[in-house]
C-alpha atoms as a PDB file:
ATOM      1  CA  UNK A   1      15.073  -4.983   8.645  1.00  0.00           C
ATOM      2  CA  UNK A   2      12.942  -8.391  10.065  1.00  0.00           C
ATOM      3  CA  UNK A   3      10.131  -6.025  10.622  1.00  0.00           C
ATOM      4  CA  UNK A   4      10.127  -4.897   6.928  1.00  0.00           C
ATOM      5  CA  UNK A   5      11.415  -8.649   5.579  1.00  0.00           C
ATOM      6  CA  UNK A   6      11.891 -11.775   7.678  1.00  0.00           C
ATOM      7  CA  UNK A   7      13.905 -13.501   5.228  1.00  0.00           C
ATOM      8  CA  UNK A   8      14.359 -16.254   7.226  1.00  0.00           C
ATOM      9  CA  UNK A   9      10.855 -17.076   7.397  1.00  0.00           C
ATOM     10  CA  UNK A  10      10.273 -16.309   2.885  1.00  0.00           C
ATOM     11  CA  UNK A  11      13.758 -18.810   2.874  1.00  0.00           C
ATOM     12  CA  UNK A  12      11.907 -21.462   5.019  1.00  0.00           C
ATOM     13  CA  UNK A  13       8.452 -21.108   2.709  1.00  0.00           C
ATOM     14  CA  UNK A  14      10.271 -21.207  -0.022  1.00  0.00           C
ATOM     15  CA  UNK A  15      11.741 -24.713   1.219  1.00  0.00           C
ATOM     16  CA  UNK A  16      14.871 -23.165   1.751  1.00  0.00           C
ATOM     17  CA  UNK A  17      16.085 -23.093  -1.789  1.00  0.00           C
ATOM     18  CA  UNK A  18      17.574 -19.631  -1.838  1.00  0.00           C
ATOM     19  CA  UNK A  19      17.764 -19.471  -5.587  1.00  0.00           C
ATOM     20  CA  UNK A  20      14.136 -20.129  -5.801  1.00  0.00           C
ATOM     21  CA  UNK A  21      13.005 -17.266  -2.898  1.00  0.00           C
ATOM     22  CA  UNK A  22      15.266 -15.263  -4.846  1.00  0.00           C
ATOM     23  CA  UNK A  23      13.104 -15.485  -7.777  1.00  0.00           C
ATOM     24  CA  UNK A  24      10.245 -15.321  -6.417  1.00  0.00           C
ATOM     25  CA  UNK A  25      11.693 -12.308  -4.722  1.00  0.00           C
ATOM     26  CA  UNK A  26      12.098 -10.277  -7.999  1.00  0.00           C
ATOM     27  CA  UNK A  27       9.149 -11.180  -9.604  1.00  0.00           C
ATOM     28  CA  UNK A  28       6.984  -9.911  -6.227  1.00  0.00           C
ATOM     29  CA  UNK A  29       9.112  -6.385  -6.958  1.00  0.00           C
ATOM     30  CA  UNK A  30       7.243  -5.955  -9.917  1.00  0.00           C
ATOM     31  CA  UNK A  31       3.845  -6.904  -8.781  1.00  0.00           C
ATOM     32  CA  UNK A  32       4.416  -5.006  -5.428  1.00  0.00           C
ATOM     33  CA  UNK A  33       5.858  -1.514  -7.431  1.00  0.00           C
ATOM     34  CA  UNK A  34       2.490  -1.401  -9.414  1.00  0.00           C
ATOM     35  CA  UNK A  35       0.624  -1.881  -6.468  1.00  0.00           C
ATOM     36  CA  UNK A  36      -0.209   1.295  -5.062  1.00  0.00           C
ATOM     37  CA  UNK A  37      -0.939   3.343  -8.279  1.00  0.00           C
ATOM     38  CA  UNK A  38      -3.329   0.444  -9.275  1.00  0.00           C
ATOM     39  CA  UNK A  39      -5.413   0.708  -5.561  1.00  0.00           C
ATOM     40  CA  UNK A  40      -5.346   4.540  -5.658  1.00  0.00           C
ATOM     41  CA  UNK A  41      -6.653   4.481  -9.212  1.00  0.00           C
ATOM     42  CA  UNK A  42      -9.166   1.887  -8.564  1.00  0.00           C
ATOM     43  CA  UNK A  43      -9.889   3.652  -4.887  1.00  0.00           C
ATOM     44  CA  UNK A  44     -10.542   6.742  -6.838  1.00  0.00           C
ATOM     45  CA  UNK A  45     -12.808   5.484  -9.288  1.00  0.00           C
ATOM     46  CA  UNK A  46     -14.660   3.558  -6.736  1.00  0.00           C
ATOM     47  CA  UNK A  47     -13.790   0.106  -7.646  1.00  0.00           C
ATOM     48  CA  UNK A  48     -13.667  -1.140  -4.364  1.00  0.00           C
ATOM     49  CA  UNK A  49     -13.426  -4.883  -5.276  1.00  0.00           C
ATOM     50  CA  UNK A  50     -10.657  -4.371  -8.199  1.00  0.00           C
ATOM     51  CA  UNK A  51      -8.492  -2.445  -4.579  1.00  0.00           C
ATOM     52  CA  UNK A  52      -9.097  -5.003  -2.603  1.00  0.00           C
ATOM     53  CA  UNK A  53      -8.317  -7.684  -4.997  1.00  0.00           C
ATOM     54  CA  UNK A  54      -5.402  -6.001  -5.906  1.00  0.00           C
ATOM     55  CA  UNK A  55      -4.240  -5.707  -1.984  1.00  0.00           C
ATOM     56  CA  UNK A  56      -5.098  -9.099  -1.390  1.00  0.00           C
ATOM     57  CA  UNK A  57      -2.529 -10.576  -4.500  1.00  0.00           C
ATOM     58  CA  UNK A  58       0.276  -8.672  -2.815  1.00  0.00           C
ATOM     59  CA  UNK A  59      -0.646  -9.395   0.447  1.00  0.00           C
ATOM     60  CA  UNK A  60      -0.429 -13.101   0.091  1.00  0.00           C
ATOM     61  CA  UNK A  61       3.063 -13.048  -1.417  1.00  0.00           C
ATOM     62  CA  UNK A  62       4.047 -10.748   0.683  1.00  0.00           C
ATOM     63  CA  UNK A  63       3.118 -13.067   3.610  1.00  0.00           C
ATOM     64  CA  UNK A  64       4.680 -15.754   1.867  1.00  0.00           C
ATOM     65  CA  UNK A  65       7.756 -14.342   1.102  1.00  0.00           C
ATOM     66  CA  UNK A  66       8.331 -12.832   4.675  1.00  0.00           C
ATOM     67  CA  UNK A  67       7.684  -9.294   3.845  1.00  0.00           C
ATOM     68  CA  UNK A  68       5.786  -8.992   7.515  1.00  0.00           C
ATOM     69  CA  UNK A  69       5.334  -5.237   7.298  1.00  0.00           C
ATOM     70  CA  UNK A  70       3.734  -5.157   3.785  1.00  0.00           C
ATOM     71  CA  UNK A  71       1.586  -7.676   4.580  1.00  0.00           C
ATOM     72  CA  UNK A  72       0.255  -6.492   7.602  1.00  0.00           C
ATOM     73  CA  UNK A  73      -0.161  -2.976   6.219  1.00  0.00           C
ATOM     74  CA  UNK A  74      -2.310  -5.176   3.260  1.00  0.00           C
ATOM     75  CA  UNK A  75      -4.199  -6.872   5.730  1.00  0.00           C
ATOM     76  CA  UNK A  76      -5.341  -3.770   7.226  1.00  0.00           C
ATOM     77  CA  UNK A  77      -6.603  -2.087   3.798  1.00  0.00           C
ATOM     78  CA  UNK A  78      -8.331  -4.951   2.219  1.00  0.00           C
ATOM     79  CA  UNK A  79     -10.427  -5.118   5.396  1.00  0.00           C
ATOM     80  CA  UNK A  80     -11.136  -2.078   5.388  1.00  0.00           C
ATOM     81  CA  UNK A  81     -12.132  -2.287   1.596  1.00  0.00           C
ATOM     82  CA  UNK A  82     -14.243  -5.238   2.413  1.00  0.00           C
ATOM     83  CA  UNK A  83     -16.073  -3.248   4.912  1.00  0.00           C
ATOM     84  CA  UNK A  84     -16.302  -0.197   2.650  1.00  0.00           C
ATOM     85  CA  UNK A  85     -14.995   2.134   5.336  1.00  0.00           C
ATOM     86  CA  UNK A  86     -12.724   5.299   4.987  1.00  0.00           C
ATOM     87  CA  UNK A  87      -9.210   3.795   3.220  1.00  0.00           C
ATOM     88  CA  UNK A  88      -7.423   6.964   3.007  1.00  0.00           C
ATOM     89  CA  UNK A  89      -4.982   6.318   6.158  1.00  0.00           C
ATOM     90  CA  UNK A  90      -4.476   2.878   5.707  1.00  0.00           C
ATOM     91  CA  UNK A  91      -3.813   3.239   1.957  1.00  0.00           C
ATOM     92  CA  UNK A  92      -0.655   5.604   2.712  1.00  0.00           C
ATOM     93  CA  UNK A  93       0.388   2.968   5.237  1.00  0.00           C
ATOM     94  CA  UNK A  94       0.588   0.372   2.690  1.00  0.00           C
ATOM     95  CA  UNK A  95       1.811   3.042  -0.053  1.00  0.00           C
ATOM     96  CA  UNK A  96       4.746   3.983   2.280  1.00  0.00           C
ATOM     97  CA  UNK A  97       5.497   0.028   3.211  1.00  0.00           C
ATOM     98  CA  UNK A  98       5.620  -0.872  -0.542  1.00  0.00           C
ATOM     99  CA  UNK A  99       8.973   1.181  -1.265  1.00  0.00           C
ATOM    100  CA  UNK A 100      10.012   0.201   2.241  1.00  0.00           C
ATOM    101  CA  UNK A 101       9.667  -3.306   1.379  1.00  0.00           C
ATOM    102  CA  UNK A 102      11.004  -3.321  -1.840  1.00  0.00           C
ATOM    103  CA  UNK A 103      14.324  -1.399  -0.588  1.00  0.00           C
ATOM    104  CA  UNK A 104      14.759  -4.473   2.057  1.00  0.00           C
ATOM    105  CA  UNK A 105      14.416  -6.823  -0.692  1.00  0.00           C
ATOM    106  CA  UNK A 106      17.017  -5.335  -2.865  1.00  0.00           C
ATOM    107  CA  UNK A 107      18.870  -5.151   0.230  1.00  0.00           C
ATOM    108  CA  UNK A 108      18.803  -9.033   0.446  1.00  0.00           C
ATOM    109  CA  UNK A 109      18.839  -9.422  -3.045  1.00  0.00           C
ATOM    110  CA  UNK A 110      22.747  -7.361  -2.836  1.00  0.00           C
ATOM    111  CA  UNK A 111      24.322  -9.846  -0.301  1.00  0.00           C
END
C-alpha cells in the first residue's frame, strides 16, 4: 500500500496532526473521484489546458498528501498535456490509479 499512499510521508506534511491529514484526506476523495470524468471530458472536447489544469490540482494534493502513485501517474499526463502529445495511455494510468488511490485512503481512513 506505500506505493499507492505513503501515509507516513501525507502525516509528516500535514505536521503530523492526524486529525487534520485525515481531513484533508476526505476532502481530496472528492476532488480526486471527479477527476477522471472531468480530464476525459475536457480531453475529448479538446480543452487541453482545462485537463491539464485539472491533473495538476490533484496532482499537487496528491503529492502532498502521500498518494505517490497518483501523483506520479498525474505528473506523467499533465506533461504530456503540456506538450500536446498522444494522452490516451497515460490518461488510463491515472484513471486506474484514482480508484486505486482512493481504496488505500479509505483503507487508512478504517484503522
Amino acid at each position: 500500500m506505500d506505493s499507492i499512499l505513503d501515509w507516513k510521508l501525507g502525516l509528516e506534511k500535514a505536521g503530523g496532526d492526524a486529525r487534520v491529514y485525515a481531513q484533508k484526506l476526505r476532502a481530496f476523495m472528492q476532488l480526486a473521484d471527479a477527476s477522471p470524468a472531468v480530464v476525459f471530458a475536457a480531453l475529448n472536447r479538446g480543452e487541453l489546458d482545462k485537463a491539464r489544469e485539472s491533473v495538476h490540482e490533484v496532482r499537487v494534493h496528491a503529492d502532498e498528501l502521500g498518494c505517490t502513485e497518483l501523483a506520479a501517474r498525474g505528473r506523467e499526463l499533465e506533461l504530456a498535456v503540456r506538450a500536446g502529445a498522444d494522452t490516451e495511455m497515460l490518461y488510463g494510468r491515472y484513471a486506474t490509479a484514482v480508484p486505486d488511490t482512493l481504496c488505500a485512503i479509505a483503507g487508512y481512513l478504517a484503522g
